[in-house]
C-alpha atoms as a PDB file:
ATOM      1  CA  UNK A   1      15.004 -20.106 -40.041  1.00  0.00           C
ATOM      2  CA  UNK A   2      13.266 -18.249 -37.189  1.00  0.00           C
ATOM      3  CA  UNK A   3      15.432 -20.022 -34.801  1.00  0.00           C
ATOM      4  CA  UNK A   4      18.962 -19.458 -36.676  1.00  0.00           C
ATOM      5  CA  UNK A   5      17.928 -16.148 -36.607  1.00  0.00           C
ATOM      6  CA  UNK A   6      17.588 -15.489 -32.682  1.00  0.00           C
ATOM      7  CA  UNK A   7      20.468 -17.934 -32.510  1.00  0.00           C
ATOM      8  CA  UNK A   8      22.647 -15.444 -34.325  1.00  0.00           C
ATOM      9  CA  UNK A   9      21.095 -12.283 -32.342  1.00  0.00           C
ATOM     10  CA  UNK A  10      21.656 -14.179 -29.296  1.00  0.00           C
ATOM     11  CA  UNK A  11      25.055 -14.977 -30.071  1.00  0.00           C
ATOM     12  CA  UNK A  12      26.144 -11.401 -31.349  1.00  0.00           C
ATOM     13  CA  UNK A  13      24.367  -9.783 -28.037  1.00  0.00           C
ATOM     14  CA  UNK A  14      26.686 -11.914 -26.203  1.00  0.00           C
ATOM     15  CA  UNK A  15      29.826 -11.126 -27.557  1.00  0.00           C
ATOM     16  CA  UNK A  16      29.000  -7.264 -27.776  1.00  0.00           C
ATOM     17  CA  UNK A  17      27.998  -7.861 -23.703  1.00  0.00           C
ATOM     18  CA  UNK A  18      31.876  -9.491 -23.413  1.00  0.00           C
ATOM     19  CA  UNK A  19      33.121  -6.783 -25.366  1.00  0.00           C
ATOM     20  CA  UNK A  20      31.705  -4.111 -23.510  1.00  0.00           C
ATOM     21  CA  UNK A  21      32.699  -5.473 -20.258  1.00  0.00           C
ATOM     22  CA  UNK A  22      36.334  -6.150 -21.568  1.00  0.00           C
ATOM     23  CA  UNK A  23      36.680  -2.702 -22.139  1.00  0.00           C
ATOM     24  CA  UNK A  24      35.183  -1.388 -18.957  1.00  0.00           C
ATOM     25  CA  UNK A  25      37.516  -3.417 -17.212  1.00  0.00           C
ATOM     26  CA  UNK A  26      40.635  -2.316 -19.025  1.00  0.00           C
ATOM     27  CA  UNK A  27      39.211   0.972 -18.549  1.00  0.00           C
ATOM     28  CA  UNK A  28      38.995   0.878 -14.884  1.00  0.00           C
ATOM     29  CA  UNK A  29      41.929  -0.892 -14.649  1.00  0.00           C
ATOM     30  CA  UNK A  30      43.726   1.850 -15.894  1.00  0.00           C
ATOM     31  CA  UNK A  31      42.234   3.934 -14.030  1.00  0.00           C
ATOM     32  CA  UNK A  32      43.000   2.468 -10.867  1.00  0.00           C
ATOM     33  CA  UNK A  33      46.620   2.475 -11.821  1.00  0.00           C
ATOM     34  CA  UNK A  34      46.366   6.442 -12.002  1.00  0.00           C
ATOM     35  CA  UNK A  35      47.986   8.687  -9.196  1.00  0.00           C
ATOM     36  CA  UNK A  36      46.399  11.525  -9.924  1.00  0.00           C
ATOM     37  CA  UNK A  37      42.953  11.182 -11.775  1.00  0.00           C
ATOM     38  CA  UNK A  38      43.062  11.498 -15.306  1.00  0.00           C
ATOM     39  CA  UNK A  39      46.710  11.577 -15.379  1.00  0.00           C
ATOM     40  CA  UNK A  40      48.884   8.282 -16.585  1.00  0.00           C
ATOM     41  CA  UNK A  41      51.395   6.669 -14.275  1.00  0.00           C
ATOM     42  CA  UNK A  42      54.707   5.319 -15.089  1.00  0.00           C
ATOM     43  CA  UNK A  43      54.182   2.538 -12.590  1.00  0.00           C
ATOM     44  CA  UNK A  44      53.560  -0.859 -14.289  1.00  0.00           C
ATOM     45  CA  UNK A  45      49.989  -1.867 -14.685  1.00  0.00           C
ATOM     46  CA  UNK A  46      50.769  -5.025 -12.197  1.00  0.00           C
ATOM     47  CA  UNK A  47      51.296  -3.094  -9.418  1.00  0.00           C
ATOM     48  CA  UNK A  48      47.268  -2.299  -9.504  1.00  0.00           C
ATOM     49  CA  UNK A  49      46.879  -5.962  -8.116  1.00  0.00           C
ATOM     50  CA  UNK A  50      50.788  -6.609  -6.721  1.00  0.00           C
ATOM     51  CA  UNK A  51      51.753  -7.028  -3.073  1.00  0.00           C
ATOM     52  CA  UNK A  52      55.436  -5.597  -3.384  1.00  0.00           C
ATOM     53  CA  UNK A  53      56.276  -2.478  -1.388  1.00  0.00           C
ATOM     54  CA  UNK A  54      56.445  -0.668  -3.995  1.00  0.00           C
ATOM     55  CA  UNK A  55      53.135  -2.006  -5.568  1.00  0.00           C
ATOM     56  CA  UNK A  56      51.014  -1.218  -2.423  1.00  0.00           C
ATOM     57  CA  UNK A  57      52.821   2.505  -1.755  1.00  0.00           C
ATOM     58  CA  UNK A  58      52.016   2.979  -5.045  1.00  0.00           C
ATOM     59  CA  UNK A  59      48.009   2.261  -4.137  1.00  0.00           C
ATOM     60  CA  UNK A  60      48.431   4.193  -1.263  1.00  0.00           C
ATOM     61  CA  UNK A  61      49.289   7.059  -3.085  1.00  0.00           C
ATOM     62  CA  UNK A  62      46.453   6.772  -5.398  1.00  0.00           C
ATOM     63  CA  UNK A  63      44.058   6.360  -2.433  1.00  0.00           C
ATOM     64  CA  UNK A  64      45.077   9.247  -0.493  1.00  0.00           C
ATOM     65  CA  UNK A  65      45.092  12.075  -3.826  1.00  0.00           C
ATOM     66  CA  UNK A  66      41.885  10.034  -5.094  1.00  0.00           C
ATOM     67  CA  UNK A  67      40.325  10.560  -1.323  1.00  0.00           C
ATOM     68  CA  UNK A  68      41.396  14.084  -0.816  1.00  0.00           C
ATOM     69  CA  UNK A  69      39.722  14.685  -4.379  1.00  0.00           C
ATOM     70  CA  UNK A  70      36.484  12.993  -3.130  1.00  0.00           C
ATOM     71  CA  UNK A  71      36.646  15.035  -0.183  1.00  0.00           C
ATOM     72  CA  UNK A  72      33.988  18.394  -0.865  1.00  0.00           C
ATOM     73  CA  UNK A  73      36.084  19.683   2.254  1.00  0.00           C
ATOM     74  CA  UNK A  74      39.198  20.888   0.125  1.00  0.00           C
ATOM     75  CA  UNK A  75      36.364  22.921  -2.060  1.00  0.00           C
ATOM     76  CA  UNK A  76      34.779  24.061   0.637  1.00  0.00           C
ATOM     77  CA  UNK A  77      37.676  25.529   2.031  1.00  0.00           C
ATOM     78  CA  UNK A  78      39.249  26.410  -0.883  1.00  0.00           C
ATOM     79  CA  UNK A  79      42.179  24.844  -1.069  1.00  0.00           C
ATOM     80  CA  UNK A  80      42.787  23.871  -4.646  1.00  0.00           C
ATOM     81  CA  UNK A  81      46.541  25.194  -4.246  1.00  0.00           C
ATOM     82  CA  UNK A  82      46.801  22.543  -2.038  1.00  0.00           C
ATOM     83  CA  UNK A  83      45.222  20.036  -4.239  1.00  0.00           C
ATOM     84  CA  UNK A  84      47.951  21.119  -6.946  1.00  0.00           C
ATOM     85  CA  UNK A  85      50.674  20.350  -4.556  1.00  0.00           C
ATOM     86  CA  UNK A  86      49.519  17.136  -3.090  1.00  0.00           C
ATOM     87  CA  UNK A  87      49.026  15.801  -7.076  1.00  0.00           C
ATOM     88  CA  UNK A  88      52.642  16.761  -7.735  1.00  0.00           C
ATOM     89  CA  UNK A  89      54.161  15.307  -4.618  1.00  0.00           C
ATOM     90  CA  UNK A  90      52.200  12.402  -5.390  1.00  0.00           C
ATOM     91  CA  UNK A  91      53.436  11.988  -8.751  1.00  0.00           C
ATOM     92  CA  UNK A  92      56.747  13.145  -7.903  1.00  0.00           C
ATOM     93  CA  UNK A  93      57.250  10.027  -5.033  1.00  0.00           C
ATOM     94  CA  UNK A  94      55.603   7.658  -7.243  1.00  0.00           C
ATOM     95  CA  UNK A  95      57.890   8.317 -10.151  1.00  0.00           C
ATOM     96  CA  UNK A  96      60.633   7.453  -7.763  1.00  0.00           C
ATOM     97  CA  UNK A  97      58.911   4.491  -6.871  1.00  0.00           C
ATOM     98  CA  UNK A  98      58.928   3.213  -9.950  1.00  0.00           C
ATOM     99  CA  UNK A  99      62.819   4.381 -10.219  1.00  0.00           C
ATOM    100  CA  UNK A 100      63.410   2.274  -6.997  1.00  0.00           C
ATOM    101  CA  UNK A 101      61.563  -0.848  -7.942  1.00  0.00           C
ATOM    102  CA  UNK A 102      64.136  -0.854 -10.845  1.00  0.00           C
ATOM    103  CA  UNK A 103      67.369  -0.931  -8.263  1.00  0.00           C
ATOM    104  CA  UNK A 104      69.475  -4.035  -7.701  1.00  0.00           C
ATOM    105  CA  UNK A 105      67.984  -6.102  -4.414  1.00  0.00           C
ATOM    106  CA  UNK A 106      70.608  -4.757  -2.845  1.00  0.00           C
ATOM    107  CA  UNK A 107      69.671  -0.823  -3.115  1.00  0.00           C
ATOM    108  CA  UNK A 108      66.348  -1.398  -3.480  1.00  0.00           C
ATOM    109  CA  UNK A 109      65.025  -1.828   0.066  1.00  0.00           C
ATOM    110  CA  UNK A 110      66.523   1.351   1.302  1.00  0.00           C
ATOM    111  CA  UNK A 111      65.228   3.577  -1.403  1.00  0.00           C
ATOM    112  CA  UNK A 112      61.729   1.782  -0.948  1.00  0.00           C
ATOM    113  CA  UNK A 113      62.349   2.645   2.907  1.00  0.00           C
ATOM    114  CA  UNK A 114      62.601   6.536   2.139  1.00  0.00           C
ATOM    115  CA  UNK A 115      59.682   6.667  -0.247  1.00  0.00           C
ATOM    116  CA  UNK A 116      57.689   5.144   2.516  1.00  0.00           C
ATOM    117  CA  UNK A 117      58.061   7.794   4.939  1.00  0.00           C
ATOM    118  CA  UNK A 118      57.277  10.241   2.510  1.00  0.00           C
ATOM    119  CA  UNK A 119      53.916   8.749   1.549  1.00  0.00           C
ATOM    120  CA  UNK A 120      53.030   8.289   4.993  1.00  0.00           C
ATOM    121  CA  UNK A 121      54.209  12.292   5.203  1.00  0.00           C
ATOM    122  CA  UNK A 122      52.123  12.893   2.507  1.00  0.00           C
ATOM    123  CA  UNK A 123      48.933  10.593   3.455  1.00  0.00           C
ATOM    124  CA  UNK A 124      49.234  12.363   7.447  1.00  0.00           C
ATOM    125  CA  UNK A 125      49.322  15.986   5.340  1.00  0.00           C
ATOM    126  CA  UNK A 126      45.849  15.263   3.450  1.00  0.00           C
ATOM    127  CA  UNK A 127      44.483  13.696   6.574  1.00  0.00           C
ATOM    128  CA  UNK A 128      45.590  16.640   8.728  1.00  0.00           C
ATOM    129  CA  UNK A 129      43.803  19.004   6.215  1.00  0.00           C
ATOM    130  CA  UNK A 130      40.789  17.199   5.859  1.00  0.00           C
ATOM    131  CA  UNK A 131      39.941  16.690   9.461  1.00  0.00           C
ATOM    132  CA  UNK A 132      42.148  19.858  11.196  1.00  0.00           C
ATOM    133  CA  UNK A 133      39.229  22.451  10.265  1.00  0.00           C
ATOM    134  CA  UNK A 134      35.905  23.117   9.668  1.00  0.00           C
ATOM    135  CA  UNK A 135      34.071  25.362   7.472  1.00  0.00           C
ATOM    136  CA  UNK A 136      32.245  27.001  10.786  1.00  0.00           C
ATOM    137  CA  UNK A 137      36.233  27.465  12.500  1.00  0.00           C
ATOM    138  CA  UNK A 138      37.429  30.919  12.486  1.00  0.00           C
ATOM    139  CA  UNK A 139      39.725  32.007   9.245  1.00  0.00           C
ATOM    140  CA  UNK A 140      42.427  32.349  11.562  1.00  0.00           C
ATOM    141  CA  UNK A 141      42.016  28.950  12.334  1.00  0.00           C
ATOM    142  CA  UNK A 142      41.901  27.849   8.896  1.00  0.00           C
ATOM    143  CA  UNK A 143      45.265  30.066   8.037  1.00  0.00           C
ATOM    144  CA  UNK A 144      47.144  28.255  10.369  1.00  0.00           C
ATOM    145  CA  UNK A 145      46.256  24.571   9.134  1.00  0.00           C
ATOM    146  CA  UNK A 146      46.362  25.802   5.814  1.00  0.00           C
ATOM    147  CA  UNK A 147      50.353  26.881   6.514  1.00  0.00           C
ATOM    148  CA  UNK A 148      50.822  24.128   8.175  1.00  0.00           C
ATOM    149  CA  UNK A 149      50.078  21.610   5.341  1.00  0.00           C
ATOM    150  CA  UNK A 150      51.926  23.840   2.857  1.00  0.00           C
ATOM    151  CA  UNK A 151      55.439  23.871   4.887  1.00  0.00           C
ATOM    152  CA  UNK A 152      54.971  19.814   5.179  1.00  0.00           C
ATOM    153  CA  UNK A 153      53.991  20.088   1.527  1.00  0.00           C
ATOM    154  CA  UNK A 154      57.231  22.044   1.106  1.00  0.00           C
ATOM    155  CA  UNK A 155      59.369  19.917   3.580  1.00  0.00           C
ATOM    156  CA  UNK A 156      58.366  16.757   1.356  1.00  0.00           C
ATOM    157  CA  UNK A 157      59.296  18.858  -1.787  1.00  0.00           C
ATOM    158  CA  UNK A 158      62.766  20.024  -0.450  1.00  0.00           C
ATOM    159  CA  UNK A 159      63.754  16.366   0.876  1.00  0.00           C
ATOM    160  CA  UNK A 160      62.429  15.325  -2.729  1.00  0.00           C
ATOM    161  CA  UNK A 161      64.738  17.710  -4.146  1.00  0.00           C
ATOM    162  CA  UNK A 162      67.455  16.918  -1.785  1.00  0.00           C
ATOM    163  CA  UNK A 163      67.266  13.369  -2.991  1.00  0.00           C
ATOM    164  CA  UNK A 164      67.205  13.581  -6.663  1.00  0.00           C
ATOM    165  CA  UNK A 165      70.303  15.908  -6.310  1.00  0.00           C
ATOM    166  CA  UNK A 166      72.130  12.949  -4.834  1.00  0.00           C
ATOM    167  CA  UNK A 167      71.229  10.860  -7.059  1.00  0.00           C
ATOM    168  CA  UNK A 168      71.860  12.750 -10.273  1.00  0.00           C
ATOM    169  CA  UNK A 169      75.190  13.266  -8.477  1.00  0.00           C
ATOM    170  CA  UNK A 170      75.680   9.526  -7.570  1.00  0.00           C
ATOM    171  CA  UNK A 171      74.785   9.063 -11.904  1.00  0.00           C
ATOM    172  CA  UNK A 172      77.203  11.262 -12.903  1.00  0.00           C
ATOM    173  CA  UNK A 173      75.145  13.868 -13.932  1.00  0.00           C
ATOM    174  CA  UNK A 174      76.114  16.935 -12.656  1.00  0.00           C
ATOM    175  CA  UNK A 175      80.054  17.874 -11.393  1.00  0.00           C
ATOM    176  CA  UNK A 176      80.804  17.409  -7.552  1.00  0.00           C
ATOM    177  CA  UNK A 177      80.762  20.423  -5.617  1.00  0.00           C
ATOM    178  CA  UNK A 178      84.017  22.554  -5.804  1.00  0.00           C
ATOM    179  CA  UNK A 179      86.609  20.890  -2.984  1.00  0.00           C
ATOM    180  CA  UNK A 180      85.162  17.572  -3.114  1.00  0.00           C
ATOM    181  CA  UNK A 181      87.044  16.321  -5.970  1.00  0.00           C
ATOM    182  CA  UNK A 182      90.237  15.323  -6.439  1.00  0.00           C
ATOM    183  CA  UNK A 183      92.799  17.487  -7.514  1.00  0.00           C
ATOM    184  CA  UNK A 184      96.173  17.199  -8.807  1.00  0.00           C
ATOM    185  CA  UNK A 185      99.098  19.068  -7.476  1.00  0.00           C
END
């Protein structure tokens, strides 16, 4: 009886142990799937382990918003604007990521090709902020990083923009431009 008895608690203590790890795991594999912490991607959950372009600019991404947040430096100097800007770029190129990944072969590499310089834009801006200025540097000094990462935060936003306008325009989304058309006589 005794021993049915610890058999049983043994067995349930078990499967409550591979329960609980289960659901860490999805947890944190959800997690690492994330862009932006706390915030859900569109990007399938297979890119957290896949070695398409796509996949592993997607992972960069994450890295680079997940380091800057890690980073006390962007507290420190108060740049939490910044932090808002980075997260939305982020989002924004990973979005198109996964819009990319769903082209025909034949568009695909291309679109993959412009995505890529714009998270290597966006991975050189965070870099750039983190290590440009110090605390101890003069304000001045701090001012002029601080601009400097908002117009390539804005540069990346406008070529964004610039994008998704041809495209919508390439869908059929929105008219040509006047002149562009053709017109009947």
């Amino acid at each position: 009886m005794l021993i049915t008895i610890l058999l049983i608690a043994t067995v349930a203590a078990v499967v409550g142990f591979g329960v609980a790890l289960a659901v860490r795991s999805k947890k944190e594999f959800a997690e690492q799937n994330q862009i932006v912490p706390g915030v859900t991607s569109k990007a399938p959950a297979s890119w957290a382990g896949a070695h398409s372009r796509e996949a592993k600019l997607h992972r960069r991404l994450g890295d680079a918003v997940k380091g800057a947040h890690q980073n006390p430096r962007f507290v420190e100097l108060g740049l939490s604007e910044q932090m808002k800007s980075i997260e939305a770029e982020a989002l924004a190129i990973d979005e198109r990521l996964v819009a990319a990944a769903a082209l025909p072969v034949s568009h695909r590499t291309a679109a993959i090709d412009a995505l890529e310089a714009n998270v290597v834009e966006l991975e050189s801006t965070i870099a750039d902020m983190v290590t440009g200025v110090t605390v101890a540097d003069t304000k001045e000094l701090l001012q002029e990083a601080v601009s400097a990462a908002d117009i390539r935060l804005q540069a990346l936003a406008q070529a964004r923009a610039e994008i998704e306008q041809v495209d919508r325009k390439a869908a059929g989304l929105i008219d040509p431009e006047p002149g562009t058309g053709t017109s009947s006589s």
